[in-house]
Protein backbone atom coordinates (compact mmCIF):
# COMPACT_ATOMS: atom_id res chain seq x y z
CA UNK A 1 70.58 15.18 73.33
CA UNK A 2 73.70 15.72 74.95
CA UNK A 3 74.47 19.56 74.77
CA UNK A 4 76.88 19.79 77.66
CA UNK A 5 79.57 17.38 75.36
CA UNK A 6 81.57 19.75 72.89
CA UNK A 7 81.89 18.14 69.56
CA UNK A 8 84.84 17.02 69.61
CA UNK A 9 85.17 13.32 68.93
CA UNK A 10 84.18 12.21 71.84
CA UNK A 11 81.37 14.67 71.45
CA UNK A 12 80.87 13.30 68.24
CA UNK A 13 80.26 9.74 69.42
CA UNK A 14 78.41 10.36 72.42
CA UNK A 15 75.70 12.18 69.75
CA UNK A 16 75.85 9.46 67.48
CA UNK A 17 75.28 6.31 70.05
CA UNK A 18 72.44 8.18 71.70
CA UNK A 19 71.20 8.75 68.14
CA UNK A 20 71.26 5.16 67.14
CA UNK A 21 69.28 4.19 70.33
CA UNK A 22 66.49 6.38 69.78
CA UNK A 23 66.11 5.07 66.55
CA UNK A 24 66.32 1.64 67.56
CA UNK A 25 64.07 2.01 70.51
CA UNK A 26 61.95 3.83 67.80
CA UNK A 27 62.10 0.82 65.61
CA UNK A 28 60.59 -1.49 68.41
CA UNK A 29 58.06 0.63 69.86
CA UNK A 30 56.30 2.11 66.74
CA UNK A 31 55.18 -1.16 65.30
CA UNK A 32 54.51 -2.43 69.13
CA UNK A 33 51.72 0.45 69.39
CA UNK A 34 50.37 -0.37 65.94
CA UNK A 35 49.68 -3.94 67.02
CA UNK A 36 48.32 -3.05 69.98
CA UNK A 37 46.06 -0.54 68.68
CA UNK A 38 45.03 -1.92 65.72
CA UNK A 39 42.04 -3.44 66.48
CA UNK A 40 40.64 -0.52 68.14
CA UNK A 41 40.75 1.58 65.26
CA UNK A 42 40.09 -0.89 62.98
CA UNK A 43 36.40 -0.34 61.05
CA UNK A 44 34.35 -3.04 62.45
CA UNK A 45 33.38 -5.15 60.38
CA UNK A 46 30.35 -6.29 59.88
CA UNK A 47 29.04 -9.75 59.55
CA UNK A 48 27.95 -11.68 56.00
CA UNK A 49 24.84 -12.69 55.15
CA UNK A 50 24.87 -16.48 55.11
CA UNK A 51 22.54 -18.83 52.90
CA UNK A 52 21.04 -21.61 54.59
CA UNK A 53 20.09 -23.46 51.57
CA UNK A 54 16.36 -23.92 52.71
CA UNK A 55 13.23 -22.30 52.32
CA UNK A 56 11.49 -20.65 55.64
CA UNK A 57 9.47 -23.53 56.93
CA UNK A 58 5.58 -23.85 56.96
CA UNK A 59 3.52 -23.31 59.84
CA UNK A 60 3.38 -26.00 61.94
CA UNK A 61 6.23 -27.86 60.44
CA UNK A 62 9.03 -29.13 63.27
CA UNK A 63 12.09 -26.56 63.28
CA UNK A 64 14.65 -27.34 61.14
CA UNK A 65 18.31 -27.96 62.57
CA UNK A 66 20.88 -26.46 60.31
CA UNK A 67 24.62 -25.94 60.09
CA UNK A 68 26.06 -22.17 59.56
CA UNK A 69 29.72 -22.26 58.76
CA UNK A 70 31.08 -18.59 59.56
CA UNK A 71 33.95 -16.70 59.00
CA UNK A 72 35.07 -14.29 62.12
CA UNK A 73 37.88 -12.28 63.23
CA UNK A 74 39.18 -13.34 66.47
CA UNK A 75 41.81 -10.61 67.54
CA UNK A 76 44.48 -10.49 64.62
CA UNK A 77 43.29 -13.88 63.04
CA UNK A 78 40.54 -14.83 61.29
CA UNK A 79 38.68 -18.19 62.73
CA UNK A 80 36.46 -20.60 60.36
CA UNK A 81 33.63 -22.25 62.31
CA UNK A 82 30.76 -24.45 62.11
CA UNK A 83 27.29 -22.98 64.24
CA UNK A 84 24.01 -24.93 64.93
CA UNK A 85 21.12 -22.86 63.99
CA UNK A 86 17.33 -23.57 64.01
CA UNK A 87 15.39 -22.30 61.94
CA UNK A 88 11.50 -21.96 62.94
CA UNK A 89 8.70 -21.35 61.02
CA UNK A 90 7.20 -17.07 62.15
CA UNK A 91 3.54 -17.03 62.35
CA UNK A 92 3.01 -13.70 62.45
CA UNK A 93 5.22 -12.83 59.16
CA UNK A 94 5.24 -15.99 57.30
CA UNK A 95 8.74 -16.24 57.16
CA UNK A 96 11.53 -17.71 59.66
CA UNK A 97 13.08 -17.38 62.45
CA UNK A 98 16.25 -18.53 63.20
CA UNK A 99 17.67 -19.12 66.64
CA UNK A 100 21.31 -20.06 67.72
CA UNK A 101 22.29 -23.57 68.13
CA UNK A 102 23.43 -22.78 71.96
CA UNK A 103 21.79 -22.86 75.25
CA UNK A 104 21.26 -18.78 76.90
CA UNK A 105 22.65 -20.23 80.03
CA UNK A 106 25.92 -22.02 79.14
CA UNK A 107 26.47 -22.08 75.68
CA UNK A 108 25.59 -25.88 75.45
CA UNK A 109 23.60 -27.17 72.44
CA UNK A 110 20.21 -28.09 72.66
CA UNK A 111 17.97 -30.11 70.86
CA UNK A 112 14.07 -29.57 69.66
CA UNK A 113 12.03 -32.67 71.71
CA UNK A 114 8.97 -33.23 69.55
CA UNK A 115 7.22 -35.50 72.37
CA UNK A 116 7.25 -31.83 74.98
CA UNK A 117 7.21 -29.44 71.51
CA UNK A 118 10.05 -27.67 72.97
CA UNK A 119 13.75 -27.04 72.64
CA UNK A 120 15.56 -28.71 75.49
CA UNK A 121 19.04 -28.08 76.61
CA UNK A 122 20.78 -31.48 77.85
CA UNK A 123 23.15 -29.80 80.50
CA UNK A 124 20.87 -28.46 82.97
CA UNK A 125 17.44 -28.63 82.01
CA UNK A 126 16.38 -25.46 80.21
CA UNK A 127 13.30 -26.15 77.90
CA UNK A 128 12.16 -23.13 75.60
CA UNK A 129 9.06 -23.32 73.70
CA UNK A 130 9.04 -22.51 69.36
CA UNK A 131 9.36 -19.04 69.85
CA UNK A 132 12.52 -18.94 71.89
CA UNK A 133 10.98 -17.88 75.19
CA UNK A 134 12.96 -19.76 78.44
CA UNK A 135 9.80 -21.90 79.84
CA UNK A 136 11.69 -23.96 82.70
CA UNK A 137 15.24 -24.37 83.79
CA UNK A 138 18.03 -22.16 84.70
CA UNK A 139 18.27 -19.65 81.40
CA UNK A 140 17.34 -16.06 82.33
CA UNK A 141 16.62 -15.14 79.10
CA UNK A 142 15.07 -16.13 75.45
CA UNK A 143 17.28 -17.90 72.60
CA UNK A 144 19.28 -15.79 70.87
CA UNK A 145 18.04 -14.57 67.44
CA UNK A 146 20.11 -14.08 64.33
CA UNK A 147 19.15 -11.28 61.98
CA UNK A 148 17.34 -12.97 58.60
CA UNK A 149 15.98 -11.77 55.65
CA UNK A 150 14.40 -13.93 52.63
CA UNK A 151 15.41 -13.26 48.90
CA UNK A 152 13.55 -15.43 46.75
CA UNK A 153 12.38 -17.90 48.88
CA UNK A 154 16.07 -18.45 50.42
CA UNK A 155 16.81 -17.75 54.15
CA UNK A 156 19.93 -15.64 54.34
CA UNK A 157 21.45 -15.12 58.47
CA UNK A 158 23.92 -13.06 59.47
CA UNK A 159 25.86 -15.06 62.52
CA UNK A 160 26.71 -12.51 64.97
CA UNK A 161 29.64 -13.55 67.68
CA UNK A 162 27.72 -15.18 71.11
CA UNK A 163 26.77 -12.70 74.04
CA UNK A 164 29.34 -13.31 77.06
């Protein structure tokens, strides 16, 4: 503080202004760090498992376009919003799969083509066959999957936030 003023009252005031702004400047910058640091030390929370309402489809049945309204935190607010998923039929377990509703190379939505069998993504071309895979077009990589699991016959997914 200020140990070179004897307390005297000028001493006395000198102590007690000083005071008065470290607790102010106290008061502004503790809840300023919390706010800041909150979301890093925040658990991270983990998605819910969403019902789609409908069965996993048969084999050889067209996919199935769905809507997946999610809940997710965005930062310090929490954001409702409405997903396209499609939900394909998985040969090799019997159950689905579910893919998100946007294009792997710009986030635009596609749509399944049943004259090419494919999924084809109006923006710039890319085509992906029933499994996902990028066949033709820009997209680097396969449609993105969302976790799934079936309880009694119901598809539940668990919308995950979109890869950057």
């Amino acid at each position: 503080m200020a140990e070179g003023v004897p307390l005297n009252r000028r001493g006395f005031l000198v102590r007690l202004v000083l005071a008065a702004q470290a607790l102010l400047a106290l008061a502004l910058i503790v809840p300023g760090i919390g706010y800041l640091l909150t979301p890093l030390f925040a658990a991270r929370r983990q998605g819910r498992w969403v019902p789609l309402g409908a069965p996993a489809p048969r084999t050889g049945s067209p996919p199935l376009r769905i809507e997946i309204a999610t809940r997710e935190p965005d930062g310090y607010v929490v954001r409702e919003r409405k997903r396209i998923a499609w939900v394909v039929a998985d040969t090799s377990s019997g159950g689905g799969i579910v893919f998100s509703g946007e294009c792997t190379h710009l986030g635009c939505n596609f749509d399944w083509s049943p004259a090419d069998s494919l999924f084809v993504c109006p923006c710039h071309g890319g085509r992906f066959d029933r499994s996902g895979r990028n066949v033709a077009g820009p997209p680097r990589r396969p449609l993105d999957r969302y976790p799934v699991k079936d309880e009694g016959g119901v598809l539940f997914v668990m919308p995950l936030k979109e890869k950057a």
